[in-house]
C-alpha atoms as a PDB file:
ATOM      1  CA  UNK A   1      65.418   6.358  39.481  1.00  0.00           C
ATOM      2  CA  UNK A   2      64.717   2.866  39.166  1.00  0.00           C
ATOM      3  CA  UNK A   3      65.383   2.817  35.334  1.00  0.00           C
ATOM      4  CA  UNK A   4      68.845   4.564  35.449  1.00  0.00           C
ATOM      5  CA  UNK A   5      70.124   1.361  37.170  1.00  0.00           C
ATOM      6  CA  UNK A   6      68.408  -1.346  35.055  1.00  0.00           C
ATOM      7  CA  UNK A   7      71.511  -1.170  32.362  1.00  0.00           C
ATOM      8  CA  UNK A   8      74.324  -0.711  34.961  1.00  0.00           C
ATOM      9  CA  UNK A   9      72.729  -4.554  36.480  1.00  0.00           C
ATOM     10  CA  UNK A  10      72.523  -6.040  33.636  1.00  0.00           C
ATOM     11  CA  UNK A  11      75.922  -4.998  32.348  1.00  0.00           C
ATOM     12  CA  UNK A  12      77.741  -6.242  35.743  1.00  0.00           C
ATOM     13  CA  UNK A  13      75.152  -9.192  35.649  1.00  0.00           C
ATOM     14  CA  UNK A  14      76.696 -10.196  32.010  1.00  0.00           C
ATOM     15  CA  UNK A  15      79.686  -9.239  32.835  1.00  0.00           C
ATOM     16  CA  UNK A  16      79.889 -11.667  35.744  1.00  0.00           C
ATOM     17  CA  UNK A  17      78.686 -14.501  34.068  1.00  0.00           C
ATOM     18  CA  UNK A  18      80.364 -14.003  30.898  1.00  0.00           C
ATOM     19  CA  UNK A  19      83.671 -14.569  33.334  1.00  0.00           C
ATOM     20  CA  UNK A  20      82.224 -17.329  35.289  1.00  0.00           C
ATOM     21  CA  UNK A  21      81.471 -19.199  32.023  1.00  0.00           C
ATOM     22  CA  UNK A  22      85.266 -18.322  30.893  1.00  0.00           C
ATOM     23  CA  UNK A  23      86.282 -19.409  34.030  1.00  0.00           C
ATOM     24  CA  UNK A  24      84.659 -22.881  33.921  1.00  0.00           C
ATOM     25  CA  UNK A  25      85.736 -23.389  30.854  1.00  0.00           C
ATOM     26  CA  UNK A  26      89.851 -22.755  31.564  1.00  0.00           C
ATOM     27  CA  UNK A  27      89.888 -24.395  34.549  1.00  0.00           C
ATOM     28  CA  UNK A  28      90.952 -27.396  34.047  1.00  0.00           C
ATOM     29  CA  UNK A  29      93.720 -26.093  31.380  1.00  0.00           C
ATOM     30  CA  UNK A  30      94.628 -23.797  33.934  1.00  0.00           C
ATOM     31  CA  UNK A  31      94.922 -26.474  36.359  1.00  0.00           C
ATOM     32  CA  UNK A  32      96.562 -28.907  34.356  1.00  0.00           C
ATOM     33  CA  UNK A  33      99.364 -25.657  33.735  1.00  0.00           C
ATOM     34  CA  UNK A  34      99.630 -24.972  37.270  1.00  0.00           C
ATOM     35  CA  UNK A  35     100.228 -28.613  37.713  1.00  0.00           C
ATOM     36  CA  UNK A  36     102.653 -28.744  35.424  1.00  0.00           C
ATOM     37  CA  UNK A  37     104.711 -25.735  36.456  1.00  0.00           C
ATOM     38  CA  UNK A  38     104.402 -26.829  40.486  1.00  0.00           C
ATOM     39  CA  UNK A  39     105.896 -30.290  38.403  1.00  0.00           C
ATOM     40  CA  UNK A  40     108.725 -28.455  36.925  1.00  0.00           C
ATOM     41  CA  UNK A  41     109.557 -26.233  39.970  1.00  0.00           C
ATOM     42  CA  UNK A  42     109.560 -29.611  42.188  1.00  0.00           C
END
């Protein structure tokens, strides 16, 4: 039972992480965008 779940985990575990990391990583572009359109619309 147990080992039917072990590759659904680890697929949402990598999954997770792979989109924190992408996440960390555009922030501040993201930010700096935002910031830029708030800029514009103000």
């Amino acid at each position: 039972m147990g080992i039917e779940i072990v590759p659904a985990v680890v697929i949402l575990i990598s999954c997770s992480l792979g989109m924190l990391l992408y996440y960390k990583n555009n922030n501040l572009r993201i930010y700096n965008y935002l910031r830029l359109l708030n800029y514009h619309d103000f």
